[in-house]
N, C-alpha and C. Protein backbone atom coordinates (compact mmCIF):
# COMPACT_ATOMS: atom_id res chain seq x y z
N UNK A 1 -25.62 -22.86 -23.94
CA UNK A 1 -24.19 -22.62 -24.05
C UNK A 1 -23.85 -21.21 -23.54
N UNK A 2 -24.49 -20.13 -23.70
CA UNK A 2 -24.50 -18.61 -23.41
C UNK A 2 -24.65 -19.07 -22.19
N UNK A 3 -25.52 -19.44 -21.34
CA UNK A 3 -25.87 -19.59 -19.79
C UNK A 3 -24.40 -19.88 -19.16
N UNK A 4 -23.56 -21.25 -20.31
CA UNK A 4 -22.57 -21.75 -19.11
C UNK A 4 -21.80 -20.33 -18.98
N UNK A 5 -21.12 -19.90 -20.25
CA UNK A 5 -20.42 -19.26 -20.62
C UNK A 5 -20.48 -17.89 -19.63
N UNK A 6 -21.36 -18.01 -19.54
CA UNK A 6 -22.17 -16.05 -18.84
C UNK A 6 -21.46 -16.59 -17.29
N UNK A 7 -22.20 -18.06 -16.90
CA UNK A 7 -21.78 -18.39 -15.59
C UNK A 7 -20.49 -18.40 -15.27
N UNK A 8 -19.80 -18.75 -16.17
CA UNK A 8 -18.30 -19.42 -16.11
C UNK A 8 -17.46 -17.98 -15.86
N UNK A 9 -17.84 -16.61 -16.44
CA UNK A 9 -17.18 -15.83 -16.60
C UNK A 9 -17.77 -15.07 -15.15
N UNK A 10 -18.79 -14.83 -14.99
CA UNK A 10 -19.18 -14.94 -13.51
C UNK A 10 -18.74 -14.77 -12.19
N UNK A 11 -18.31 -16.44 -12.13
CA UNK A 11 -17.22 -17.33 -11.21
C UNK A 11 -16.36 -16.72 -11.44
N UNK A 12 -15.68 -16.81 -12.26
CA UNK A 12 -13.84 -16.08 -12.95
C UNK A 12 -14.18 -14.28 -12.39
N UNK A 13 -14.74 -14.09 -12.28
CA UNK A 13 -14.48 -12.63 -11.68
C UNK A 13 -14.70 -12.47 -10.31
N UNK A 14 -15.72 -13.43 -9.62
CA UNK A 14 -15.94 -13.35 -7.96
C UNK A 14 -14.41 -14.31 -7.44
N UNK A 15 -14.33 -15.26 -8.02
CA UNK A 15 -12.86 -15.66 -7.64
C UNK A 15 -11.67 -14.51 -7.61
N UNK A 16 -11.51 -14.03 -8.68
CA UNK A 16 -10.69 -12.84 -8.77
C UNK A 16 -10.47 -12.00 -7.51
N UNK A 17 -11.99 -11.35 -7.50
CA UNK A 17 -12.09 -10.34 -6.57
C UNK A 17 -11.84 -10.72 -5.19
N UNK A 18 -12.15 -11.96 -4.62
CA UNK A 18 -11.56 -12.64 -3.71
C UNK A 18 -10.42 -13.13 -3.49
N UNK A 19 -9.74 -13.74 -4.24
CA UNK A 19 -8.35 -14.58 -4.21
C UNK A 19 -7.70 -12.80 -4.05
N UNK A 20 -7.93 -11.74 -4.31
CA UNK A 20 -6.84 -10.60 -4.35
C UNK A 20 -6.55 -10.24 -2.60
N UNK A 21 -5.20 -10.70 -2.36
CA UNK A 21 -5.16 -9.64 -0.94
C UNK A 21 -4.89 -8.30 -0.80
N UNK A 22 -5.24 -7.51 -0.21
CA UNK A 22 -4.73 -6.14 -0.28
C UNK A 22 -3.82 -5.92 0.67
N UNK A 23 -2.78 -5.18 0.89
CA UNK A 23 -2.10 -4.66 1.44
C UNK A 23 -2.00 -5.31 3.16
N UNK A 24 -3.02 -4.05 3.32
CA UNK A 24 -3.86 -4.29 4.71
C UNK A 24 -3.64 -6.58 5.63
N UNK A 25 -4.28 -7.70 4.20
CA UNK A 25 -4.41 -8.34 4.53
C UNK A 25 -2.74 -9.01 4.70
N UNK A 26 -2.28 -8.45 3.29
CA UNK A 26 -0.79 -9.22 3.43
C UNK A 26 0.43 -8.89 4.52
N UNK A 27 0.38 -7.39 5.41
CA UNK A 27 0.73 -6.99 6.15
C UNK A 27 0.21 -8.37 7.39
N UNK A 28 -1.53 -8.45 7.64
CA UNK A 28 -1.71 -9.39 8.73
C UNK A 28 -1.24 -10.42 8.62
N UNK A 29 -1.07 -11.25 7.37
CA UNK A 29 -1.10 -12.68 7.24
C UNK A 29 0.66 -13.02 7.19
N UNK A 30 1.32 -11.47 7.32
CA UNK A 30 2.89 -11.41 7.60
C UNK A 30 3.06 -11.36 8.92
N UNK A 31 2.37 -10.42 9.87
CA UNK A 31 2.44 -10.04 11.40
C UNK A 31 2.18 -11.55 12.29
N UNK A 32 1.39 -12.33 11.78
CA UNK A 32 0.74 -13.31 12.19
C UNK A 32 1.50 -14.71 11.73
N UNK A 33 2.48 -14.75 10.80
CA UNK A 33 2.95 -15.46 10.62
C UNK A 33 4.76 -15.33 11.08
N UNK A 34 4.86 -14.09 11.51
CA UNK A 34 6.16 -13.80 12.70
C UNK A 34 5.87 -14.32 14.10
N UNK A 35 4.84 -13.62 14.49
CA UNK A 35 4.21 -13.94 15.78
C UNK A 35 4.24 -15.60 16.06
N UNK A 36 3.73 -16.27 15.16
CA UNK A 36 3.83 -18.13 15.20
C UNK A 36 5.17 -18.32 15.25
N UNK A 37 6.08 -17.69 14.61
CA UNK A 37 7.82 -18.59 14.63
C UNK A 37 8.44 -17.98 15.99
N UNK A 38 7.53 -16.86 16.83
CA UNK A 38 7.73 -16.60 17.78
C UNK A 38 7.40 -17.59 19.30
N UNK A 39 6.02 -18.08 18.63
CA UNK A 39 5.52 -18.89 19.26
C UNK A 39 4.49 -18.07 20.59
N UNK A 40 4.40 -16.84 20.51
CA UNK A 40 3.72 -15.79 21.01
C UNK A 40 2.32 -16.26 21.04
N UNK A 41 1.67 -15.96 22.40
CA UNK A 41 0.14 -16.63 23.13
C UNK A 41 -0.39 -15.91 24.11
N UNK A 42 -1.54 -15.30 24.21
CA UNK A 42 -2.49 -14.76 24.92
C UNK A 42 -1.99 -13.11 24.18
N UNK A 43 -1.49 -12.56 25.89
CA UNK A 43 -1.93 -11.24 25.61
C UNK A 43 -0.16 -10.98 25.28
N UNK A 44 0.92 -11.80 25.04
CA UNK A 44 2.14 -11.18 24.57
C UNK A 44 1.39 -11.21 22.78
N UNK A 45 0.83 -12.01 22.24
CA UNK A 45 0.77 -12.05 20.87
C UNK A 45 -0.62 -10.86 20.50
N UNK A 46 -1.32 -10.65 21.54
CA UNK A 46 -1.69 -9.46 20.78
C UNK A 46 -1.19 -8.41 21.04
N UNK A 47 -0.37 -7.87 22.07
CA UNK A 47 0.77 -7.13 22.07
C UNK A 47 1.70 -6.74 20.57
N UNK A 48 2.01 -8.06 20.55
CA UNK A 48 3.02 -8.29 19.52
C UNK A 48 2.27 -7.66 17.77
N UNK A 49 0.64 -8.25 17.68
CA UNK A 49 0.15 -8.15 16.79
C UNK A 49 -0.43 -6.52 16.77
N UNK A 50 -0.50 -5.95 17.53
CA UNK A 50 -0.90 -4.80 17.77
C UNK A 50 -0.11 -3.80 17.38
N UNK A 51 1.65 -4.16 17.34
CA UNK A 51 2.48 -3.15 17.49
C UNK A 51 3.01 -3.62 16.01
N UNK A 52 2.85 -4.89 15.68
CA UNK A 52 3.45 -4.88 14.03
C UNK A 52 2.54 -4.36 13.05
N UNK A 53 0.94 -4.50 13.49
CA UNK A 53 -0.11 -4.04 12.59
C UNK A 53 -0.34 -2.32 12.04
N UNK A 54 0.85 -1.62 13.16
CA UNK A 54 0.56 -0.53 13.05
C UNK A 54 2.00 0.43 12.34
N UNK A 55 2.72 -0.62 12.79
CA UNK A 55 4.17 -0.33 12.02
C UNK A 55 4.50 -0.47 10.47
N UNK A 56 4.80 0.87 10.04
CA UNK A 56 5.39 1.34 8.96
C UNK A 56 5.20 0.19 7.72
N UNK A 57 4.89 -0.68 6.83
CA UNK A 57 5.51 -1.55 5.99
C UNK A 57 6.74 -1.27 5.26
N UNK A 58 7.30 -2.46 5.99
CA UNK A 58 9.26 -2.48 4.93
C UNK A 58 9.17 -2.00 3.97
N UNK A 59 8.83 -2.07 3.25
CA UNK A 59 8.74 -1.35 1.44
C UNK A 59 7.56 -0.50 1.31
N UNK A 60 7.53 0.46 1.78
CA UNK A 60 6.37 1.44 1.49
C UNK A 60 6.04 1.55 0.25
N UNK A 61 5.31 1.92 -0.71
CA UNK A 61 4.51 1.91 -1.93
C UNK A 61 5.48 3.33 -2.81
N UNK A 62 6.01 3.80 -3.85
CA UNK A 62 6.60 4.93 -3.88
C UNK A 62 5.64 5.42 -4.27
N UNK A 63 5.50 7.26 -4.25
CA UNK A 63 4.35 7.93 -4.52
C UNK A 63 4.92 7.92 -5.82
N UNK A 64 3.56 8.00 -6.55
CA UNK A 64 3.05 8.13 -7.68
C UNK A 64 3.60 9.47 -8.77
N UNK A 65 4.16 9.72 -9.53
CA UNK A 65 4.47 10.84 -10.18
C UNK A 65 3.44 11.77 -9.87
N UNK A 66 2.22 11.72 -9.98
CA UNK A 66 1.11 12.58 -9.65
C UNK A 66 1.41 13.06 -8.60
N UNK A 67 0.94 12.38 -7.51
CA UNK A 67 1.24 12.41 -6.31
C UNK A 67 2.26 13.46 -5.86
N UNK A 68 3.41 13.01 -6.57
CA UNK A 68 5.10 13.74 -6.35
C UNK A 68 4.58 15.37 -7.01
N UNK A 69 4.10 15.73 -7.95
CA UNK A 69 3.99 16.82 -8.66
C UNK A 69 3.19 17.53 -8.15
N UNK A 70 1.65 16.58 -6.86
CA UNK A 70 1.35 17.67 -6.05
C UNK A 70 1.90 18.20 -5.04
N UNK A 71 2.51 17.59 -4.13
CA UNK A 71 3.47 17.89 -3.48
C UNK A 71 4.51 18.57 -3.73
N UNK A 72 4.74 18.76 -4.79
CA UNK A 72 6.06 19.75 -4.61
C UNK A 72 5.46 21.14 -5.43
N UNK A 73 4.37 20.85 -5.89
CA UNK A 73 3.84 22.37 -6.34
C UNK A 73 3.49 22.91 -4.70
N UNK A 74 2.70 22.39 -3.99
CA UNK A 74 2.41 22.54 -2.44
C UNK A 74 3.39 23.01 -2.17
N UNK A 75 4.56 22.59 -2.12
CA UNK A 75 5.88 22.88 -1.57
C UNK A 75 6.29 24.22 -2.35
N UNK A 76 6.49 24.51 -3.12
CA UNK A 76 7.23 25.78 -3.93
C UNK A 76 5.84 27.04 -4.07
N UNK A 77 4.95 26.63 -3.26
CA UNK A 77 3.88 27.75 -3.26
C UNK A 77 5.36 28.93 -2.40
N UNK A 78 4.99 30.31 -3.70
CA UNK A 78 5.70 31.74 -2.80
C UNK A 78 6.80 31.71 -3.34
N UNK A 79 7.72 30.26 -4.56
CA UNK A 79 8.68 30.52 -5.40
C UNK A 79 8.09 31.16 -6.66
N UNK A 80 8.97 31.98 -7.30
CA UNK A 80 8.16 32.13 -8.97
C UNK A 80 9.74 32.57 -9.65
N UNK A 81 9.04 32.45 -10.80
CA UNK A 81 10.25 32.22 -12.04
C UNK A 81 11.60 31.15 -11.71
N UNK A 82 12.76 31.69 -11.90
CA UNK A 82 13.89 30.99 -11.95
C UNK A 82 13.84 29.94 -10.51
N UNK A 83 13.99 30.24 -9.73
CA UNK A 83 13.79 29.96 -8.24
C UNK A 83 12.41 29.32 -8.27
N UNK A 84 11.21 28.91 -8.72
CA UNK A 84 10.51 27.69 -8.75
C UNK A 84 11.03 26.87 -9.74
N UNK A 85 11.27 26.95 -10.96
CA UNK A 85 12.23 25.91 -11.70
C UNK A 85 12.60 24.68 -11.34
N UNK A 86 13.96 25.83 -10.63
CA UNK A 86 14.78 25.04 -10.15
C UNK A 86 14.86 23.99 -8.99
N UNK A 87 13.66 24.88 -8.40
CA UNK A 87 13.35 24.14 -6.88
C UNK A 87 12.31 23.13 -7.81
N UNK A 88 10.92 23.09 -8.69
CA UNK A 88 10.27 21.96 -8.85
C UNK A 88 11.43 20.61 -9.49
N UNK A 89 12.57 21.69 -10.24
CA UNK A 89 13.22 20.04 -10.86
C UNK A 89 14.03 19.34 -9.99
N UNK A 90 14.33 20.03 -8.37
CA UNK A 90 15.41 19.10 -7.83
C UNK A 90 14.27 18.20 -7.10
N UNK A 91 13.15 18.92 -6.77
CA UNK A 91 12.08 18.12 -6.01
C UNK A 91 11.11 17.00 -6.74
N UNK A 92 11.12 16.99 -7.88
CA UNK A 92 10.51 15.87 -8.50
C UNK A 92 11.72 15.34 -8.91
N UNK A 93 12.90 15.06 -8.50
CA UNK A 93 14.17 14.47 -9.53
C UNK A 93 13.97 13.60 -7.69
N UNK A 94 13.74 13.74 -6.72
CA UNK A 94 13.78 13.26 -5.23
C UNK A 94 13.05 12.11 -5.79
């Protein structure tokens, strides 16, 4: 019973890790599925796939509060006292 159980849970995690697309794949399996309602073939569709694969994604990811707080300390390097304040709260309020 431990054997199935061990197995079963196993499976349930290599499925997981597979069934997940990342970014990267859902961007292709979007570029590639424009390109078909285009009806795009030979070298216009890797043209086509070449120039969407590298373009921007519509909804970029927002940075991360972290992220935002290194950046704007980066940014206000050479402000101090009142005048970094003010400048970190309008720049993390962005």
């Amino acid at each position: 019973m431990l054997k199935q159980s061990l197995l079963g849970g196993v499976l349930l995690l290599a499925f997981a890790a597979t069934s997940y697309a990342g970014p990267q794949q859902e961007k292709m399996a979007s570029c590639n599925k424009d390109a078909g309602a285009q009806s795009l073939k030979g070298d216009a569709r890797k043209a086509f796939m070449s120039t969407c694969l590298k373009a921007a994604p519509a909804s970029a990811p927002a940075m991360t509060q972290q992220d935002k707080m290194k950046q704007c300390n980066k940014d206000a390097t050479g402000k101090k006292g009142d005048e970094r304040k003010a400048f970190m709260s309008n720049c993390l309020k962005k």
